[in-house]
C-alpha atoms as a PDB file:
ATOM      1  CA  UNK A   1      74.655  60.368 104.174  1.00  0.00           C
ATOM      2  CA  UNK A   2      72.344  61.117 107.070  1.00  0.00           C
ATOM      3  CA  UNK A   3      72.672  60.199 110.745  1.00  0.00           C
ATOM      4  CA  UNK A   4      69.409  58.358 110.658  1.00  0.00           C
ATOM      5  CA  UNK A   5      71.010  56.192 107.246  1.00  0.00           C
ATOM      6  CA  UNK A   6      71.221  52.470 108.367  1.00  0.00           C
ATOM      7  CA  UNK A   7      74.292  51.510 106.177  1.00  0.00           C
ATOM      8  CA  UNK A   8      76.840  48.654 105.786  1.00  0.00           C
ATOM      9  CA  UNK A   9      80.273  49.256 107.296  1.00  0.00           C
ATOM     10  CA  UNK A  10      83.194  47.992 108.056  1.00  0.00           C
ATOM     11  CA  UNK A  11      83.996  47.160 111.412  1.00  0.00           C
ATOM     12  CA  UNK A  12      86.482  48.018 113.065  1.00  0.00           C
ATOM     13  CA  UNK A  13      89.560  47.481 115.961  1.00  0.00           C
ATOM     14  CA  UNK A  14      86.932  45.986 119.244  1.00  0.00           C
ATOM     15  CA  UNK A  15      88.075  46.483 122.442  1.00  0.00           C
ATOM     16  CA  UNK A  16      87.240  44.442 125.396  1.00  0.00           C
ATOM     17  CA  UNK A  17      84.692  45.354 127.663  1.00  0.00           C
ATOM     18  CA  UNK A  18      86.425  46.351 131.289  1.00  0.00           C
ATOM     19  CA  UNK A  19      83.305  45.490 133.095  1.00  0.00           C
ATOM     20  CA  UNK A  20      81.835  42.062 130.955  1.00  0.00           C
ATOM     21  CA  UNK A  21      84.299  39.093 130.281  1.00  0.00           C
ATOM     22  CA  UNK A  22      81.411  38.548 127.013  1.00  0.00           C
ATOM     23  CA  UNK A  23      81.372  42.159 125.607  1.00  0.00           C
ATOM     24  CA  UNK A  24      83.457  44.173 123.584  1.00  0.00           C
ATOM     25  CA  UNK A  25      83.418  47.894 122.180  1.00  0.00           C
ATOM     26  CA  UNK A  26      84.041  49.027 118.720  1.00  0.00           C
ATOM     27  CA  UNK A  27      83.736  52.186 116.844  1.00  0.00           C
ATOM     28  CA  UNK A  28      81.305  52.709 114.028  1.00  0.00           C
ATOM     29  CA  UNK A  29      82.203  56.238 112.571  1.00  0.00           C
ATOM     30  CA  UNK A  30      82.618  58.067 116.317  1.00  0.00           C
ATOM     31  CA  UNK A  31      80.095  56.301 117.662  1.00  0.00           C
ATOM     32  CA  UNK A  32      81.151  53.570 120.721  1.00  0.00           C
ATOM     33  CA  UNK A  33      78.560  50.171 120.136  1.00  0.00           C
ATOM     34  CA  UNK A  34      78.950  47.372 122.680  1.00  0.00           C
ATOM     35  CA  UNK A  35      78.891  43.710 120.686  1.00  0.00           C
ATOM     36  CA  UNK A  36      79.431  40.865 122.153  1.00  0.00           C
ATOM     37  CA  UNK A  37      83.082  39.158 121.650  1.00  0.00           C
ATOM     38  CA  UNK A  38      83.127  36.548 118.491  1.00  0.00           C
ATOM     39  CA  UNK A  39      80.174  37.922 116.998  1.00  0.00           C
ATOM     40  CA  UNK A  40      82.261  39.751 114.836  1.00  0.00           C
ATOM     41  CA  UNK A  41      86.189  40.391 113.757  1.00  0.00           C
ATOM     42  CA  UNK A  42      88.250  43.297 112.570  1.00  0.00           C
ATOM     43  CA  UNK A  43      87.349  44.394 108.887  1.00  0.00           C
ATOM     44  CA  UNK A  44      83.403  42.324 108.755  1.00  0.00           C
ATOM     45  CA  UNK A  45      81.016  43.890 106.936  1.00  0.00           C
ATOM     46  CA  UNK A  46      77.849  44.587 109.682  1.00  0.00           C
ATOM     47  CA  UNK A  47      74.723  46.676 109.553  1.00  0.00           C
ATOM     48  CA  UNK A  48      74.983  49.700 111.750  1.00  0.00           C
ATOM     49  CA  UNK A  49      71.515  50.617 113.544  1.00  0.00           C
ATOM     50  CA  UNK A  50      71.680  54.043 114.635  1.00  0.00           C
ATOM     51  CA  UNK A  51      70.220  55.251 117.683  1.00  0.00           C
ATOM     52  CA  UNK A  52      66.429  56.130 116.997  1.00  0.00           C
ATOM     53  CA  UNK A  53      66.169  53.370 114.361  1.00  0.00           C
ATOM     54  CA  UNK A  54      62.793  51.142 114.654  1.00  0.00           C
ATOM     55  CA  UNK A  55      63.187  48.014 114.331  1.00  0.00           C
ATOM     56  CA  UNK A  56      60.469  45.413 113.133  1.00  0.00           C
ATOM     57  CA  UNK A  57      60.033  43.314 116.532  1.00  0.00           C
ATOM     58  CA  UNK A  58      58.937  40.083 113.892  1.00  0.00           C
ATOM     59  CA  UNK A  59      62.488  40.138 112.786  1.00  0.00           C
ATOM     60  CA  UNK A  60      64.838  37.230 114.710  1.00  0.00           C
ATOM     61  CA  UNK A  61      67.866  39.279 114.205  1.00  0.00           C
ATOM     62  CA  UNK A  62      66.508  41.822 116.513  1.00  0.00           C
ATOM     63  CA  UNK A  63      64.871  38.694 119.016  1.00  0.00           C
ATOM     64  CA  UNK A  64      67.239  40.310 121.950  1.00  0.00           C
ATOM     65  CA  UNK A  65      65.654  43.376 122.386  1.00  0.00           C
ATOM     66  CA  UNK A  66      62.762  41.685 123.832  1.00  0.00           C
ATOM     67  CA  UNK A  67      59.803  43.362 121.612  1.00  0.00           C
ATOM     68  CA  UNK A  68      61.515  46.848 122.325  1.00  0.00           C
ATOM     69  CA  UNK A  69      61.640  48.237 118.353  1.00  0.00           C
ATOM     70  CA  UNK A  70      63.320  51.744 118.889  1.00  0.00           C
ATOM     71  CA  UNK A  71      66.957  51.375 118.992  1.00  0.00           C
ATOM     72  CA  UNK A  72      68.281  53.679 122.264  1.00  0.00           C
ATOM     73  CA  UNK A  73      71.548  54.848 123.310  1.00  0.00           C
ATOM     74  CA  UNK A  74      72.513  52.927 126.720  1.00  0.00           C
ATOM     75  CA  UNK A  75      75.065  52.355 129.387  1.00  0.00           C
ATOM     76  CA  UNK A  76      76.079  48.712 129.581  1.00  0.00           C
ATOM     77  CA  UNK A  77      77.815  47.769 133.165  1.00  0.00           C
ATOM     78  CA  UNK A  78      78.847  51.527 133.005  1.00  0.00           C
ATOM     79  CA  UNK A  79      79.846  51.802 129.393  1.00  0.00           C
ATOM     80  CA  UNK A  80      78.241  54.359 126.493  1.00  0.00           C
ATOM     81  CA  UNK A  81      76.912  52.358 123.455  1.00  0.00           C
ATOM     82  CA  UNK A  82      75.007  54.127 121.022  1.00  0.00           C
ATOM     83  CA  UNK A  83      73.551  51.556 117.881  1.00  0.00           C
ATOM     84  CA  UNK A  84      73.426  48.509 117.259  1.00  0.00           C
ATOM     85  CA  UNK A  85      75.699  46.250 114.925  1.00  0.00           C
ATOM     86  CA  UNK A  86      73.688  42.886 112.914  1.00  0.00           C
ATOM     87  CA  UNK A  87      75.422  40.550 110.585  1.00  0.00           C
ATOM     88  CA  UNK A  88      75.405  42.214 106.455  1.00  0.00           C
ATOM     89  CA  UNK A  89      74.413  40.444 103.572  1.00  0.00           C
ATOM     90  CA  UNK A  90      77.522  39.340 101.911  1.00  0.00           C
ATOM     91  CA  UNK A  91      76.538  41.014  98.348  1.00  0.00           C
ATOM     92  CA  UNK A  92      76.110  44.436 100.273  1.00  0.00           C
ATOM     93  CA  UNK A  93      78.586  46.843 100.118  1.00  0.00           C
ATOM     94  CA  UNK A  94      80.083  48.950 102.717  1.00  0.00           C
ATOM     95  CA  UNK A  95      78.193  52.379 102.843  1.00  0.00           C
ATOM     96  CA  UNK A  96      75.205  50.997 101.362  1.00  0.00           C
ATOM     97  CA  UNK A  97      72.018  52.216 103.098  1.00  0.00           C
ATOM     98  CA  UNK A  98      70.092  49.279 103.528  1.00  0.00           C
ATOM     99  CA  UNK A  99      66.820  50.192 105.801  1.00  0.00           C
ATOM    100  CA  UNK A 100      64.147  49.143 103.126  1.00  0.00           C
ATOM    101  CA  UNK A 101      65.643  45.963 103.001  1.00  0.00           C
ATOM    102  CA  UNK A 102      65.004  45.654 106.715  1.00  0.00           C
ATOM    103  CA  UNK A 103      62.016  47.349 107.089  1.00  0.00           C
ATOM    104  CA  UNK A 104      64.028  49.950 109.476  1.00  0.00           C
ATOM    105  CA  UNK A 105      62.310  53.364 109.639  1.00  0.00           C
ATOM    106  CA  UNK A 106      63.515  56.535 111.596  1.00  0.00           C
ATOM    107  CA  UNK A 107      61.772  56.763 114.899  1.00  0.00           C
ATOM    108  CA  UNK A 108      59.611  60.613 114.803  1.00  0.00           C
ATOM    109  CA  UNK A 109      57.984  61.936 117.944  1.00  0.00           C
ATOM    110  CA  UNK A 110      54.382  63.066 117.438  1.00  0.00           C
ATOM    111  CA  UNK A 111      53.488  66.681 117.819  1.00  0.00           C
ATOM    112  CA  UNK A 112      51.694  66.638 121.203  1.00  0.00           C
ATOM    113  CA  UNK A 113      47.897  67.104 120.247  1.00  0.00           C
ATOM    114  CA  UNK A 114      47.299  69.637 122.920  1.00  0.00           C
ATOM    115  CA  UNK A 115      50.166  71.693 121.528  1.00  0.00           C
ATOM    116  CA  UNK A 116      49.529  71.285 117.615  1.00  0.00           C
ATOM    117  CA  UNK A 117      46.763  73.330 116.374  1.00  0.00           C
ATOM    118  CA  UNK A 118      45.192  73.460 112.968  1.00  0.00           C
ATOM    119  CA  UNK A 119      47.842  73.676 110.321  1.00  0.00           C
ATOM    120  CA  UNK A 120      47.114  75.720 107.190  1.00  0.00           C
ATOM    121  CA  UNK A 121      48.078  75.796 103.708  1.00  0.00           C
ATOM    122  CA  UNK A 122      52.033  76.224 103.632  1.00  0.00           C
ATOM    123  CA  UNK A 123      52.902  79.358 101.612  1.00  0.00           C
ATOM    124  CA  UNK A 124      56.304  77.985 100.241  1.00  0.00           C
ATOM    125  CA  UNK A 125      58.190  80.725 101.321  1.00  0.00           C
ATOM    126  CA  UNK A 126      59.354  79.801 104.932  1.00  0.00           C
ATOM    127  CA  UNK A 127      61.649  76.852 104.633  1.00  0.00           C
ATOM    128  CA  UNK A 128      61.771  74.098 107.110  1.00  0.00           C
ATOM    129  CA  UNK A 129      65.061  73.871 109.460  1.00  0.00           C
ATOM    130  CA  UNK A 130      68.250  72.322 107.980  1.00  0.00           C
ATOM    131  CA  UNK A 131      68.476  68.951 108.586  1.00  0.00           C
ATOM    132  CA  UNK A 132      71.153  68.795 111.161  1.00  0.00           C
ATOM    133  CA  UNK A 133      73.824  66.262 111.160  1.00  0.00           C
ATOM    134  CA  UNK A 134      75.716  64.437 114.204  1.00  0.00           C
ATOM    135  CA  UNK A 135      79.118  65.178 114.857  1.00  0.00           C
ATOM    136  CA  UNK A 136      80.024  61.889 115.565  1.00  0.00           C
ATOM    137  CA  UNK A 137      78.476  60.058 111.837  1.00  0.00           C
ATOM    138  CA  UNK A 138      80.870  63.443 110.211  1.00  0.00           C
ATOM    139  CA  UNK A 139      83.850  64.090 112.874  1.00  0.00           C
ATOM    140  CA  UNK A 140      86.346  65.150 110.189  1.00  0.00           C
ATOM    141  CA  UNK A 141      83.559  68.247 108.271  1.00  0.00           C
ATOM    142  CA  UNK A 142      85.250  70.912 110.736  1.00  0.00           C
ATOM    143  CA  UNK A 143      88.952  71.665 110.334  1.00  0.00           C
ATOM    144  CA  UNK A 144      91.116  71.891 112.990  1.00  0.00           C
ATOM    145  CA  UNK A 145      91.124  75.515 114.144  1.00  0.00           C
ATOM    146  CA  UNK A 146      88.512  76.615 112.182  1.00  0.00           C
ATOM    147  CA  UNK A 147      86.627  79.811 113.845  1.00  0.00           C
ATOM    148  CA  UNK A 148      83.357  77.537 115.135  1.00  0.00           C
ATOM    149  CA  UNK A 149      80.308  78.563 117.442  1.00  0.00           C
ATOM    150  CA  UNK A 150      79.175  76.414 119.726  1.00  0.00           C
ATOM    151  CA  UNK A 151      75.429  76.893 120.904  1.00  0.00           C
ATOM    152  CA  UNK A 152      73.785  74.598 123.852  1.00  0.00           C
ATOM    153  CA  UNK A 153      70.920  72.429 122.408  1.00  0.00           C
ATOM    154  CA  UNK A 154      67.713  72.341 124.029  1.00  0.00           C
ATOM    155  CA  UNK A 155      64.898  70.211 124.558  1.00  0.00           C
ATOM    156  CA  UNK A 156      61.782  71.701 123.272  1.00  0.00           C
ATOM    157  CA  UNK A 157      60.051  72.151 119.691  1.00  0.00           C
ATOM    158  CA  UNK A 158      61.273  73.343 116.482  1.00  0.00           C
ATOM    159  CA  UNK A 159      59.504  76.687 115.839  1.00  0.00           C
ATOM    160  CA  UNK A 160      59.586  79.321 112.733  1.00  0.00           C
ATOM    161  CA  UNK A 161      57.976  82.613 112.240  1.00  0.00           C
ATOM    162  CA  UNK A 162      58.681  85.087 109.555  1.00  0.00           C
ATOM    163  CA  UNK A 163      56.812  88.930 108.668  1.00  0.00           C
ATOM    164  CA  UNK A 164      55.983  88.707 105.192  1.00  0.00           C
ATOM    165  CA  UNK A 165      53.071  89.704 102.973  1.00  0.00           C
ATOM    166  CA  UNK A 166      52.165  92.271 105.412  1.00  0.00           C
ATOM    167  CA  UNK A 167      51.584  89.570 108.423  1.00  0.00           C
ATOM    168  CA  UNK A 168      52.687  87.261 110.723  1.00  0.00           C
ATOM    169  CA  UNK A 169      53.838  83.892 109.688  1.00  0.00           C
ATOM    170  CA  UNK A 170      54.531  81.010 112.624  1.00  0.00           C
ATOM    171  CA  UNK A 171      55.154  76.938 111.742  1.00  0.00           C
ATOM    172  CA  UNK A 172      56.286  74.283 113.504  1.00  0.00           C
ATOM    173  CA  UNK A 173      58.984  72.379 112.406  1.00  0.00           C
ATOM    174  CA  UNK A 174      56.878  70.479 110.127  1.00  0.00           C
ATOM    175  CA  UNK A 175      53.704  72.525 109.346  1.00  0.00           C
ATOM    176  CA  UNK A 176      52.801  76.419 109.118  1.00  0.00           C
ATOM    177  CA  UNK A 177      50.090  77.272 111.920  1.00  0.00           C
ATOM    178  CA  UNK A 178      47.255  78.730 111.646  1.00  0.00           C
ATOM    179  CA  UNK A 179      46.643  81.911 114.209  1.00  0.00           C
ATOM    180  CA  UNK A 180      45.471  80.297 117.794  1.00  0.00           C
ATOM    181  CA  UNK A 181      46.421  82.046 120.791  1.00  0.00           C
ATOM    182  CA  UNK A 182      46.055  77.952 122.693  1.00  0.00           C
ATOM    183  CA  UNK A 183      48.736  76.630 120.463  1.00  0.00           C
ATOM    184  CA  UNK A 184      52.360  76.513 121.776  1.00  0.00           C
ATOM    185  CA  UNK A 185      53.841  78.089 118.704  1.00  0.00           C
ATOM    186  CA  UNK A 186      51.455  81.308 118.774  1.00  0.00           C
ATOM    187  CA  UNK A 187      51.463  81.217 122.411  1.00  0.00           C
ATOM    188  CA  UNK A 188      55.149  81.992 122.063  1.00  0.00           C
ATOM    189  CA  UNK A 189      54.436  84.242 119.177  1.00  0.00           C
ATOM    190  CA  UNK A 190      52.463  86.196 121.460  1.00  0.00           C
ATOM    191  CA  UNK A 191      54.138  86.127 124.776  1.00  0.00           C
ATOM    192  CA  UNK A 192      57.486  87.959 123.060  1.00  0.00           C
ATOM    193  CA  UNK A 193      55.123  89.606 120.203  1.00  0.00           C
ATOM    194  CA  UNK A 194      57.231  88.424 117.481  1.00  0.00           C
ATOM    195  CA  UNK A 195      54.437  89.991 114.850  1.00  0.00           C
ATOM    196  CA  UNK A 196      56.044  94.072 116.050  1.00  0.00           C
ATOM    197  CA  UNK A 197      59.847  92.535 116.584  1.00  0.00           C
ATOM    198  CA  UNK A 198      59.384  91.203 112.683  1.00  0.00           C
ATOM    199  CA  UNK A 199      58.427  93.841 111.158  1.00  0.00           C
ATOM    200  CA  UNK A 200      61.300  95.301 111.510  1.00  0.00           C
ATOM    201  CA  UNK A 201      62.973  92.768 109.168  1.00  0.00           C
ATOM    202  CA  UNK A 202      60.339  91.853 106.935  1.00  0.00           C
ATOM    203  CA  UNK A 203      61.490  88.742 104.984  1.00  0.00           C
ATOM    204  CA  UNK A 204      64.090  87.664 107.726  1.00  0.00           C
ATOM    205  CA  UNK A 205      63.023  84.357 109.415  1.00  0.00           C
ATOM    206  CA  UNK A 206      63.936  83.450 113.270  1.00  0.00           C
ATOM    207  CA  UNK A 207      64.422  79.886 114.189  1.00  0.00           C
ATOM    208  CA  UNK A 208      63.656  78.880 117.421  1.00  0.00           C
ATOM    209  CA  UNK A 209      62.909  76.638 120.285  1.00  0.00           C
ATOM    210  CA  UNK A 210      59.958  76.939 122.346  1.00  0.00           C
ATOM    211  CA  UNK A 211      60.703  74.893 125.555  1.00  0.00           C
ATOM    212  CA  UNK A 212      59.655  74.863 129.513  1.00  0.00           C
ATOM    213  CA  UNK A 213      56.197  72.502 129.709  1.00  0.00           C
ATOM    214  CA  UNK A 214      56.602  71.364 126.148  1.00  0.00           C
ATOM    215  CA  UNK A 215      59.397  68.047 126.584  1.00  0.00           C
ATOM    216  CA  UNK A 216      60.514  66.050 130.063  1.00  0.00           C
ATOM    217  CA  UNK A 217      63.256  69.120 130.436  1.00  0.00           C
ATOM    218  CA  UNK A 218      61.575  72.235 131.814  1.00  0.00           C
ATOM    219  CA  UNK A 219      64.298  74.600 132.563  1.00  0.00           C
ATOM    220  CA  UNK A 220      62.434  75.644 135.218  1.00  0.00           C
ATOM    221  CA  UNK A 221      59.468  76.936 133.077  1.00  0.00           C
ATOM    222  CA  UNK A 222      56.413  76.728 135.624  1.00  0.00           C
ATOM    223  CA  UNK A 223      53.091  75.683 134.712  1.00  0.00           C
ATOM    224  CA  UNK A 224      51.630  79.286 134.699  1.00  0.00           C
ATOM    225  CA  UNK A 225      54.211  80.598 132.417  1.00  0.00           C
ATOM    226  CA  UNK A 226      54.337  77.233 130.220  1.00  0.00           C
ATOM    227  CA  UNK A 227      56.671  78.199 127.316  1.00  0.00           C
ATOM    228  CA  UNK A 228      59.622  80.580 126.470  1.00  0.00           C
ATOM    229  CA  UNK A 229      62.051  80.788 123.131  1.00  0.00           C
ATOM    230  CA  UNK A 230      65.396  81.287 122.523  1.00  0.00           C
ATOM    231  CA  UNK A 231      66.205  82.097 118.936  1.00  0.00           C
ATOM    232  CA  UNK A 232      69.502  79.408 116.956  1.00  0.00           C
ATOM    233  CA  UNK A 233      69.353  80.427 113.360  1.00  0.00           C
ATOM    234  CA  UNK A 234      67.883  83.069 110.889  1.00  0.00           C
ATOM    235  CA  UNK A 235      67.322  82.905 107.156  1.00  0.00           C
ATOM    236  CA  UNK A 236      66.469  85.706 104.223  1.00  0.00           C
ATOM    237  CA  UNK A 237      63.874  83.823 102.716  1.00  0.00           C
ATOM    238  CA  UNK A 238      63.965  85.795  99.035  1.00  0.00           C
ATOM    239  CA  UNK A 239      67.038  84.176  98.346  1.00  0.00           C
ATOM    240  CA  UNK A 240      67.237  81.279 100.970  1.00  0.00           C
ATOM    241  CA  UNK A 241      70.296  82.355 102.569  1.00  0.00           C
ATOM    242  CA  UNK A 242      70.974  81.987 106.716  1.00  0.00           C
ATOM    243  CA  UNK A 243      72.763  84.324 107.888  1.00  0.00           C
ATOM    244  CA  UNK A 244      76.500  84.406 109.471  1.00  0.00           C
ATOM    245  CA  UNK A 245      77.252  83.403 113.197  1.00  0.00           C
ATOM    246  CA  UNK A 246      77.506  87.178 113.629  1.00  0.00           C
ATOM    247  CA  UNK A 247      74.958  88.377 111.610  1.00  0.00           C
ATOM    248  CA  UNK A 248      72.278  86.311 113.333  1.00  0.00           C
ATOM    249  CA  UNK A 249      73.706  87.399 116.826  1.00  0.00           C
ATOM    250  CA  UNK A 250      73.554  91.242 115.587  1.00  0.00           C
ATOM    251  CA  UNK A 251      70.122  90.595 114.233  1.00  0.00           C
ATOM    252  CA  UNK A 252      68.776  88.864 117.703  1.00  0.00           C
ATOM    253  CA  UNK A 253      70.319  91.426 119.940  1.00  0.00           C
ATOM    254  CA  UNK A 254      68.154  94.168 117.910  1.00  0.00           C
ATOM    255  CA  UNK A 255      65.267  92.559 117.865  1.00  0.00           C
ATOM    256  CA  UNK A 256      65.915  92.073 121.671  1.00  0.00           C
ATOM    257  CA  UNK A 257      65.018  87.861 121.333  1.00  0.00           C
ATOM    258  CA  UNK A 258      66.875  85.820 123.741  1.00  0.00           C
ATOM    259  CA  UNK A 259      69.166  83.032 122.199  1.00  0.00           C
ATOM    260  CA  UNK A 260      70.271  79.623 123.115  1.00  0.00           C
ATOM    261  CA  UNK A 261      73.403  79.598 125.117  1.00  0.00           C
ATOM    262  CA  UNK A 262      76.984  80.539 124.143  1.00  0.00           C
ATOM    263  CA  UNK A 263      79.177  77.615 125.093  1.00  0.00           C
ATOM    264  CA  UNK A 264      82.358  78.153 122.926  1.00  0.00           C
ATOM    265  CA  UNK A 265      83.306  80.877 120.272  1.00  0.00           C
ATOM    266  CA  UNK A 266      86.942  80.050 118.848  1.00  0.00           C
ATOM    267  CA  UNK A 267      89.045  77.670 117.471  1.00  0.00           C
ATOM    268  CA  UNK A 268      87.607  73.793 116.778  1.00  0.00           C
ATOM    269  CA  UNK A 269      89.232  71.687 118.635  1.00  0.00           C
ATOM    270  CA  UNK A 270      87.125  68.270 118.990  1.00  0.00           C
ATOM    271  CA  UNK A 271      88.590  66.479 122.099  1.00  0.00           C
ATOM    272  CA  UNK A 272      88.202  69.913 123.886  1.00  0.00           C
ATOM    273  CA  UNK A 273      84.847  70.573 122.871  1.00  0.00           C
ATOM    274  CA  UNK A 274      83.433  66.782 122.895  1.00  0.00           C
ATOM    275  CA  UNK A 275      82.746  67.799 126.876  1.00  0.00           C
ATOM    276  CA  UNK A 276      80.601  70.563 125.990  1.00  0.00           C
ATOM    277  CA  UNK A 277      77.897  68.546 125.215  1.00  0.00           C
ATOM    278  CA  UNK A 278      77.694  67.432 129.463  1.00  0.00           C
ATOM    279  CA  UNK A 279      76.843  68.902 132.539  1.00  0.00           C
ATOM    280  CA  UNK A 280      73.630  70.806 133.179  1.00  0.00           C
ATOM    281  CA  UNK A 281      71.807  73.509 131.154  1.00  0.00           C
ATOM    282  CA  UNK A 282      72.962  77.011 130.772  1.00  0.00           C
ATOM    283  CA  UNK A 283      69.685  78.424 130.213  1.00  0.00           C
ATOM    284  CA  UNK A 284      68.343  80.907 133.307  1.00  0.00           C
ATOM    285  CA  UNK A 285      67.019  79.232 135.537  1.00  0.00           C
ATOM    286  CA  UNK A 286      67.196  75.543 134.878  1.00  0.00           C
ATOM    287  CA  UNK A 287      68.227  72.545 136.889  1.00  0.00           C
ATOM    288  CA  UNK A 288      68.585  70.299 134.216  1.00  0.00           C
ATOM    289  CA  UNK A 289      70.914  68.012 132.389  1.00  0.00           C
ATOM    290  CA  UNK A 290      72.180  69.905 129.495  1.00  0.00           C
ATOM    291  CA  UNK A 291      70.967  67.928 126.195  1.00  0.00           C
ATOM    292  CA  UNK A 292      74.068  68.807 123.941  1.00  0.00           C
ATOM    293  CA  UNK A 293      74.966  71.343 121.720  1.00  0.00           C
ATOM    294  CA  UNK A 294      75.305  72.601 118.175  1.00  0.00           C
ATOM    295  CA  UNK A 295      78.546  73.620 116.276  1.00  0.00           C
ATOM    296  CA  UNK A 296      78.822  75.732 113.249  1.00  0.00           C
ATOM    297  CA  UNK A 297      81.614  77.349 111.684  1.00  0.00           C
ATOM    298  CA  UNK A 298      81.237  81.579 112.177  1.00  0.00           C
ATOM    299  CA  UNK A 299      81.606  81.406 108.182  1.00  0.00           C
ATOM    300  CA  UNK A 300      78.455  79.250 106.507  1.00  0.00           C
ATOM    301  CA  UNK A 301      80.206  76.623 104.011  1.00  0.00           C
ATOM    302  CA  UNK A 302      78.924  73.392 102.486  1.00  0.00           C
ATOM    303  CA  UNK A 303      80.443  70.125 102.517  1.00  0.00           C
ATOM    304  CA  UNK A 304      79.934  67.179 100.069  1.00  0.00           C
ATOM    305  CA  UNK A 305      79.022  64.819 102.906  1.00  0.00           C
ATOM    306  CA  UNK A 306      76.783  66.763 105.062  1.00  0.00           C
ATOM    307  CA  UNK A 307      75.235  69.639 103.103  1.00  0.00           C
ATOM    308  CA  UNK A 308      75.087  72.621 105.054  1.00  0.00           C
ATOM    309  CA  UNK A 309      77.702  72.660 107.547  1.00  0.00           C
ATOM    310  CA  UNK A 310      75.669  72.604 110.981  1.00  0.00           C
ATOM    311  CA  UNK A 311      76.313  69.464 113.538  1.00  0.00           C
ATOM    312  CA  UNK A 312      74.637  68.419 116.812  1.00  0.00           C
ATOM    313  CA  UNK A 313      76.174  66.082 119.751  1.00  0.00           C
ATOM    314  CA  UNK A 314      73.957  64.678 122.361  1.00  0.00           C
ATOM    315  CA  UNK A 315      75.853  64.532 125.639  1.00  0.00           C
ATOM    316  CA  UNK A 316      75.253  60.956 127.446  1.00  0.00           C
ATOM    317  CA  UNK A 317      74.132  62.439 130.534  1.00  0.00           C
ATOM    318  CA  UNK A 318      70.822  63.569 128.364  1.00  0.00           C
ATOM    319  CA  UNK A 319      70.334  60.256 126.265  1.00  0.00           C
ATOM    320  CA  UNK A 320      70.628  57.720 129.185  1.00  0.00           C
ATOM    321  CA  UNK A 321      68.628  60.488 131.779  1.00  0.00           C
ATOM    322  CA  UNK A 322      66.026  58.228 132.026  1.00  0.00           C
ATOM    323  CA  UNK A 323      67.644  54.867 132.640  1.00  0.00           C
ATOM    324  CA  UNK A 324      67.123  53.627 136.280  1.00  0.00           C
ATOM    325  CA  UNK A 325      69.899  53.991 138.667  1.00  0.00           C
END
């Protein structure tokens, strides 16, 4: 089941509000949604709408949002809500995904036109990123004490780049660019000349963000030097494989790539690590809020409920950073 699912559930113990004599907090998996008192009781069905859910505006159950269709997370009278709760059908069942029966679709930011390039065809061979999951739709997948990295997330774009077939391969997250020295992606190819540091692992591919004047968060990346990477992942692409928290680290350090930020390296503990995901950016140079992070256990596994197991948390600091004061 995906973050981005929009499923039946059950609902659960509601809290009051400490700020709103009319509002009341529940939680929907780990996520806290505000509702408002009476609209719903202990053990109703509902229809969670997860945070980057658009909604159709034409809809009355979705008349309060005023014509705004992307669900976003918010402080209410100082409290985190992230979602939105609407009544279920009675003949749907709890953990049903029911967006094509609302016309709900997952919100996608468009590649920036300036930054995208010409795609061309996509060989086949360099996978696109894992899907990752949220930590708070799957907050049981990592066991207590389990040996976990935690990496700081960062505002930017998904790149990919692998030396194969005696060249240079770079994609974005969702299409394989062709060679431009004005696209962001081969920009940051160039600027850390990823074709010589990939040779010397032919059939390895990096993961990476390209960030500074690419998202609202610039980390302090001026407009003359526009982008820089830091590597999160790597994969052996003959047999599809990613390779181990240490692995990847060994790999990085040889190739002398920078990485995202260490935050944690130890045991999983969740309460201790939920505050990782606040406070400002590690990365050299920045000023920014911090946008989350990403935790992985130093030992790849799977899990039945999340695939791969590889799980982000936004902090709140990021996700209401643009709401007035």
């Amino acid at each position: 089941m995906s973050e981005s699912n929009v499923v039946v559930v059950k609902v659960g113990k509601i809290e009051k509000h400490t700020n709103a004599d009319s509002l009341g907090v529940t939680k929907i998996f780990d996520y806290p949604v505000i509702v408002r008192l009476g609209e719903f009781v202990e053990g109703d069905k509902a229809v969670y709408g997860p945070v980057d859910s658009v909604v159709p505006v034409t809809d009355p159950r979705w008349a309060f949002l005023s014509g705004h269709a992307r669900i976003k997370a918010k402080r209410l009278r100082g409290i985190f809500s992230m979602g939105l709760l609407t009544a279920a059908d009675p003949a749907w069942e709890a953990g049903q995904d029911v967006h094509e029966q609302l016309n709900i679709v997952k919100y996608e930011p468009p590649e920036p036109f300036q930054m995208g390039g010409d795609n061309e065809k996509d060989p086949g061979f360099l996978p696109v990123y894992t899907d990752v999951e949220g930590l708070r739709r799957f907050p049981d997948v990592l066991r207590p004490g389990e040996d976990v990295c935690v990496t700081e997330k960062i505002h930017g774009a998904n790149g990919r780049a692998v030396w194969h077939e005696d060249r240079l391969w770079v994609g974005s997250h969702t299409g394989i660019k062709r060679e431009d020295s004005t696209n962001l992606w081969w920009k940051a190819a160039g600027k850390y000349n990823l074709a010589a540091a990939l040779q010397a692992c032919p059939g390895v591919a990096i993961y990476f963000e390209v960030y500074g004047q690419v998202q609202d968060l610039k980390y302090g990346v001026n407009q003359s030097e526009v982008c820089r990477i830091a590597l999160f992942d790597a994969l052996r692409i003959v047999d599809r494989t990613y390779l181990s928290v240490d692995a990847f680290q060994a790999l990085a350090c040889s190739l002398g790539l920078p990485l995202v930020p260490l935050l944690y390296r130890g045991p999983w503990d969740a309460d201790q690590c939920a505050v990782l995901a606040e406070g400002k950016s590690l990365v050299s140079g920045s000023d920014n809020v911090r946008e989350g992070f990403v935790v992985r256990p130093a030992i790849e596994r799977f899990d039945e409920r999340c695939g791969r197991v590889l799980l982000k948390r936004h902090g709140e600091g990021y996700l209401t950073r643009k709401e007035k004061p």
